[in-house]
C-alpha atoms as a PDB file:
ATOM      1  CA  UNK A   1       0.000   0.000   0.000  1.00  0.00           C
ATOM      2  CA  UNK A   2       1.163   2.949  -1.023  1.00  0.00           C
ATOM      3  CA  UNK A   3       1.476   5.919   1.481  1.00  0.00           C
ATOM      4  CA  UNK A   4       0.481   9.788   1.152  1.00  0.00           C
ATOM      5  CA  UNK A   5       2.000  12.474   2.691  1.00  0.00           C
ATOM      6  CA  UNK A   6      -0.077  14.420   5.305  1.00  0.00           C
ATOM      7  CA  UNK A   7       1.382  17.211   6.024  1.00  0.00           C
ATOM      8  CA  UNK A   8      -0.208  20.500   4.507  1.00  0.00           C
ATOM      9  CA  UNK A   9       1.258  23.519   3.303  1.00  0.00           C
ATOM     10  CA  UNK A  10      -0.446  26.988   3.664  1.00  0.00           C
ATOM     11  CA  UNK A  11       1.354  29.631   1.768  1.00  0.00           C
ATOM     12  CA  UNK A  12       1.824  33.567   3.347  1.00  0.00           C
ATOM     13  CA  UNK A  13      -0.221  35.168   1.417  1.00  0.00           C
ATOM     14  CA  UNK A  14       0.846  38.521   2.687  1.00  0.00           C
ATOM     15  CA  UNK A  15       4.820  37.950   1.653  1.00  0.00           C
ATOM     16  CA  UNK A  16       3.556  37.108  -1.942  1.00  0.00           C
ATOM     17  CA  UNK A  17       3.031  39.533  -4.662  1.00  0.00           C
ATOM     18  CA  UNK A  18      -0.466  38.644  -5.469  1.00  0.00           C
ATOM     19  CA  UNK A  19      -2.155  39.391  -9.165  1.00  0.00           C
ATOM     20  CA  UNK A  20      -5.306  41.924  -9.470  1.00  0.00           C
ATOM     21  CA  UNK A  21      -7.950  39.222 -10.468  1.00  0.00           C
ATOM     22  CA  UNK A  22     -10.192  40.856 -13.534  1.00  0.00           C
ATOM     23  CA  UNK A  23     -12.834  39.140 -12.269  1.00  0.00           C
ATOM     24  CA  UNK A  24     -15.416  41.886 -13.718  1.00  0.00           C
ATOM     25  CA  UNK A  25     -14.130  41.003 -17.106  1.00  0.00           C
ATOM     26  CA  UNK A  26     -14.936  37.739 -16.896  1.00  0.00           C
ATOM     27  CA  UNK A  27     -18.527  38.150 -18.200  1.00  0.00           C
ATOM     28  CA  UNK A  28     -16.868  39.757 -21.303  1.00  0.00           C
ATOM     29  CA  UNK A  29     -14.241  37.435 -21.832  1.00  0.00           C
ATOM     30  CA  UNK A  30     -16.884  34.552 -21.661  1.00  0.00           C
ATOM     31  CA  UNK A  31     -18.976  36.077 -24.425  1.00  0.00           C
ATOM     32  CA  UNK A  32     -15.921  36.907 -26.530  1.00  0.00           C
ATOM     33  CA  UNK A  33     -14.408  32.998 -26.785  1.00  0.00           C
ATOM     34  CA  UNK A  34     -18.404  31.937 -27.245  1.00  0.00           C
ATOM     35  CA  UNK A  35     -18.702  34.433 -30.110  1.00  0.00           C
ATOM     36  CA  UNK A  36     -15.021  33.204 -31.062  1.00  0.00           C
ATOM     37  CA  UNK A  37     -16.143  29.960 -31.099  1.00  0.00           C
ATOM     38  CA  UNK A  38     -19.456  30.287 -33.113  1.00  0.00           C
ATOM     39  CA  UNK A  39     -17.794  31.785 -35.798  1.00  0.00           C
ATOM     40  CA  UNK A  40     -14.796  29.729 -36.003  1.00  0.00           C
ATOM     41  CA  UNK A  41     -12.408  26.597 -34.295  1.00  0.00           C
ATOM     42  CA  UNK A  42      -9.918  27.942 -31.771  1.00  0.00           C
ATOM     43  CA  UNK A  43      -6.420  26.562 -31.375  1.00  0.00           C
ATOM     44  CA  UNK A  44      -4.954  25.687 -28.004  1.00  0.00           C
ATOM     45  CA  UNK A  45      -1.759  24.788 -27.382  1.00  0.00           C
ATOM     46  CA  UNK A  46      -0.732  21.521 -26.093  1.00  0.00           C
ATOM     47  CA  UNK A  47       2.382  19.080 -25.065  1.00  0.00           C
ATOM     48  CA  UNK A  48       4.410  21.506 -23.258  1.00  0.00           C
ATOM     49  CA  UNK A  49       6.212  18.761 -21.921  1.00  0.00           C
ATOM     50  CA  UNK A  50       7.302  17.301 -25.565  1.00  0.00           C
ATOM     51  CA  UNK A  51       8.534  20.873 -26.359  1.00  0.00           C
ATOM     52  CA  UNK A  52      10.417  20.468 -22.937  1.00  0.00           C
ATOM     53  CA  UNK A  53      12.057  17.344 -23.811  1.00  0.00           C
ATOM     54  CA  UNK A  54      13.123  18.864 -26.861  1.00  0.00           C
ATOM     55  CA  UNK A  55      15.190  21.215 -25.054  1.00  0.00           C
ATOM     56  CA  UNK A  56      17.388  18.149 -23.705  1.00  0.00           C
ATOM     57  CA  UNK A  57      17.645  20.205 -20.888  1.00  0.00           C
ATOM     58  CA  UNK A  58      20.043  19.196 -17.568  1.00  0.00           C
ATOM     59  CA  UNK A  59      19.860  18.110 -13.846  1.00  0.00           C
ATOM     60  CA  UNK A  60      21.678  21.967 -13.480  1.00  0.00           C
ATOM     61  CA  UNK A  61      18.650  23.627 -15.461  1.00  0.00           C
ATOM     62  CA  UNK A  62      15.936  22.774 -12.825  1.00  0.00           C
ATOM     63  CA  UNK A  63      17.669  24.432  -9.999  1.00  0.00           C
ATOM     64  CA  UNK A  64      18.745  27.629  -9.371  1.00  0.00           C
ATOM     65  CA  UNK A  65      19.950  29.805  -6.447  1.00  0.00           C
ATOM     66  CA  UNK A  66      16.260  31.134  -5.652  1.00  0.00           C
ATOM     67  CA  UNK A  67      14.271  29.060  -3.254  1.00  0.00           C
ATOM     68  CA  UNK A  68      17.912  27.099  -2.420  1.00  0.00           C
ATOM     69  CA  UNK A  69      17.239  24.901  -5.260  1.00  0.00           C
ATOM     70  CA  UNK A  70      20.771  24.480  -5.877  1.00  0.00           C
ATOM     71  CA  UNK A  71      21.243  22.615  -2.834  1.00  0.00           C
ATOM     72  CA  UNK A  72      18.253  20.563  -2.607  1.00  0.00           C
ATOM     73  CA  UNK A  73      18.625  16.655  -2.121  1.00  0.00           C
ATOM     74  CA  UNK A  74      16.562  15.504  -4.488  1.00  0.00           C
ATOM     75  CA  UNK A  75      16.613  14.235  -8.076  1.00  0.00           C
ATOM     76  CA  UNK A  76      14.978  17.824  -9.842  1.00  0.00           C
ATOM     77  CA  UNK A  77      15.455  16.735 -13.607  1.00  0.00           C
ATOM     78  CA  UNK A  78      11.950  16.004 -15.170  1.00  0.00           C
ATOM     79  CA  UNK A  79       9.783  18.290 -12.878  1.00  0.00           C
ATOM     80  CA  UNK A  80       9.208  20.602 -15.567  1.00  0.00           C
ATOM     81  CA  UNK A  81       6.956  22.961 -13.672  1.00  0.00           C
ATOM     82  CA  UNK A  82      10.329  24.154 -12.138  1.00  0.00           C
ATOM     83  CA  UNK A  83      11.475  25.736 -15.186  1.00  0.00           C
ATOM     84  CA  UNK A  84       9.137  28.579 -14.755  1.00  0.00           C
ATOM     85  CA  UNK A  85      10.999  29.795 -11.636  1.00  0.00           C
ATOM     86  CA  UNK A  86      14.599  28.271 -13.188  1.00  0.00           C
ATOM     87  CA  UNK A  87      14.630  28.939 -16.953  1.00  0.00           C
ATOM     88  CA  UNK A  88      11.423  31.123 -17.587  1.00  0.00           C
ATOM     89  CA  UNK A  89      13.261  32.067 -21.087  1.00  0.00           C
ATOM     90  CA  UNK A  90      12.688  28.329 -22.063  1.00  0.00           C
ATOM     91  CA  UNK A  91       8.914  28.584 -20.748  1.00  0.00           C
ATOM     92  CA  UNK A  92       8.884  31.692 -22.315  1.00  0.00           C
ATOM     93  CA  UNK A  93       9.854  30.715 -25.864  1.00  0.00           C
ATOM     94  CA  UNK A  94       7.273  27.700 -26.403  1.00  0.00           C
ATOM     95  CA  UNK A  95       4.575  29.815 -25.635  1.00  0.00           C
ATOM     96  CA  UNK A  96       5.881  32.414 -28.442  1.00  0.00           C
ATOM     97  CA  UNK A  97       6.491  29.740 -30.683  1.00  0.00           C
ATOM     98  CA  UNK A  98       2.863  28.089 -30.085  1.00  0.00           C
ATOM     99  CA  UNK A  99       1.526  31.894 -30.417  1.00  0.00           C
ATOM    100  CA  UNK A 100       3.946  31.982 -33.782  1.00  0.00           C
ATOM    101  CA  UNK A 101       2.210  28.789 -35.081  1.00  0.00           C
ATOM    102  CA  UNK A 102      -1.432  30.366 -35.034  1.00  0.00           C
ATOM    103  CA  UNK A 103      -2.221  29.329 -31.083  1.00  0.00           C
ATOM    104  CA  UNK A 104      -5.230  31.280 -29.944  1.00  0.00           C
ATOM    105  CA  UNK A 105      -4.902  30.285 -25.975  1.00  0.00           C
ATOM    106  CA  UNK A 106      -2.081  28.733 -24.325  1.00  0.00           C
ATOM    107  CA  UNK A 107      -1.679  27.307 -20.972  1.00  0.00           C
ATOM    108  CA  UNK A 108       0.259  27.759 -18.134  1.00  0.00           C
ATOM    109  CA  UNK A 109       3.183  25.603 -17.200  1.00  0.00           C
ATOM    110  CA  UNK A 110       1.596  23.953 -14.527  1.00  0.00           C
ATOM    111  CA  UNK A 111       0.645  20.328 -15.263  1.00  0.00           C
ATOM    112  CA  UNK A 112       1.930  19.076 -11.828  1.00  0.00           C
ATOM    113  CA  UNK A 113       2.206  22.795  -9.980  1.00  0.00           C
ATOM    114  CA  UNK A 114       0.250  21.482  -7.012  1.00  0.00           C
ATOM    115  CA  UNK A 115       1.212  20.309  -3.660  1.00  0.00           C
ATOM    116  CA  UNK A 116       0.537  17.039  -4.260  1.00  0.00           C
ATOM    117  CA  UNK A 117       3.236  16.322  -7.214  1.00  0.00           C
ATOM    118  CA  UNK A 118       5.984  18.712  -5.598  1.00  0.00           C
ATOM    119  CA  UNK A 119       6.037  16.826  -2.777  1.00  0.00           C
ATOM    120  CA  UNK A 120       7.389  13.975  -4.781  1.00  0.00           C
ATOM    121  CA  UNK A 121      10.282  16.068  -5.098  1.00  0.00           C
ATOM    122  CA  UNK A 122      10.274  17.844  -1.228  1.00  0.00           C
ATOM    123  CA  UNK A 123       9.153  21.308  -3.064  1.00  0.00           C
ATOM    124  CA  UNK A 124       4.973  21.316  -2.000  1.00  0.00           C
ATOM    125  CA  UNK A 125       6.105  24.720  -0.368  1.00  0.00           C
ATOM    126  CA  UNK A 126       7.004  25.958  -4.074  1.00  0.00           C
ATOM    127  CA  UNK A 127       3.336  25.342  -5.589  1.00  0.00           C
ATOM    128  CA  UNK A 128       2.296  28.735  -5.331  1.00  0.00           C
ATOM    129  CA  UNK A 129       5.024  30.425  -6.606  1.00  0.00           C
ATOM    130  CA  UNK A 130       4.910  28.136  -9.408  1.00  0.00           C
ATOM    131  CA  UNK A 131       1.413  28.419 -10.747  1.00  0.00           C
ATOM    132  CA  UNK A 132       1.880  32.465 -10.172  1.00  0.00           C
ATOM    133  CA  UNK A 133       5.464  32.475 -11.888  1.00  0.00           C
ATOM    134  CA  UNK A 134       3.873  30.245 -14.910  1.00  0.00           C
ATOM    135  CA  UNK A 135       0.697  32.328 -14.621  1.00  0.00           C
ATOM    136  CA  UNK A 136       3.019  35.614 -15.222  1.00  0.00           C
ATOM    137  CA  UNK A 137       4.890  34.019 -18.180  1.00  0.00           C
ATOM    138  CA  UNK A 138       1.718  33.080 -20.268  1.00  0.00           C
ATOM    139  CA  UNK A 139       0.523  36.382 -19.323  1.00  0.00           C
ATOM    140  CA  UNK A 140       3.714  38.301 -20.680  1.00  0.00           C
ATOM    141  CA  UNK A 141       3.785  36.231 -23.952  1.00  0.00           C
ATOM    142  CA  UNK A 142       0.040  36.746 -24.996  1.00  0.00           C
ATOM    143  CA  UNK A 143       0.563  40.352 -24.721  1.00  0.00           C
ATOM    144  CA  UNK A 144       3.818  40.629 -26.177  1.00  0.00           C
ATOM    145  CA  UNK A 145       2.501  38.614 -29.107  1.00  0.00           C
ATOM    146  CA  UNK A 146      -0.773  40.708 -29.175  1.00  0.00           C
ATOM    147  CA  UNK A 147       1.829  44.359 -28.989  1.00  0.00           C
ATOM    148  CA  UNK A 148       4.220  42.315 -31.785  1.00  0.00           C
ATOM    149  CA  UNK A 149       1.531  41.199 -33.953  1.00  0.00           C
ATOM    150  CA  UNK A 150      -1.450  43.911 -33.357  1.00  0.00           C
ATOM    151  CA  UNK A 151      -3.630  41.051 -33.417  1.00  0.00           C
ATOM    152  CA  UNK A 152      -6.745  41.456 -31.285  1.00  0.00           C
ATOM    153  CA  UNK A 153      -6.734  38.675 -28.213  1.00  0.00           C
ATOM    154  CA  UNK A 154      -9.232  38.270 -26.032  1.00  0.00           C
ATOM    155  CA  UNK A 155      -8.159  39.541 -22.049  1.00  0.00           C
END
């Protein structure tokens, strides 16, 4: 039988830079993809982890001196939600190059950002920084690409 971790993690809230939620534009945004999506099929992007792989990146790449990652005991090669916080310019550059290849959304780098998986590797502390780092990097590329491209994109 396999056995789960129990102990919990509960972030500071008040040491983190949080992100304004637009939650009033949500009602917009929602009629925007449904109006998209009558008139047309949207592209999403997908296997972020193949495009990782691709990178043949190293042990060295998913650590960093933030967060002590440099000196952390475990085995960090492979949890590629990392990379956000330890190469965001890799993270960065598939989502330009799924925006590049006609991409109308594109997901966050966050397929195992939860405390659940990062405690596999000892880092269920790091979840939130994750999903907000990853969150931050999709954000920046969308509107870069939108600024680069003048294309309209829905926000």
């Amino acid at each position: 039988m396999q056995s789960f971790r129990t102990q919990t993690y509960t972030p500071d809230f008040k040491s983190l830079t949080m992100i304004p939620s637009p939650i009033s534009n949500h009602a917009k945004i929602e009629n925007e993809l449904v109006s998209a999506l009558a008139s047309r099929v949207l592209i999403i992007d997908g296997a972020m982890g193949t495009m990782i792989q691709r990178c043949k990146l190293e042990e060295s790449d998913f650590r960093s001196n933030e967060y002590q990652l440099d000196q952390h005991t475990h085995n960090l090669k492979g949890n590629n939600d990392l990379l956000s916080i330890t190469r965001p310019d890799v993270i960065s550059e598939i989502h330009r190059q799924y925006l590049e290849a006609g991409a109308d959304i594109i997901e966050t780098n966050t397929f195992n950002a939860q405390c659940i998986s990062q405690a596999d590797y000892g880092l269920e502390h790091l979840s939130y920084q994750l999903n907000l780092k990853s969150a931050q990097l999709a954000r920046q590329a969308a509107d870069e690409f939108t600024e680069k491209t003048g294309e309209i994109e829905i926000d």
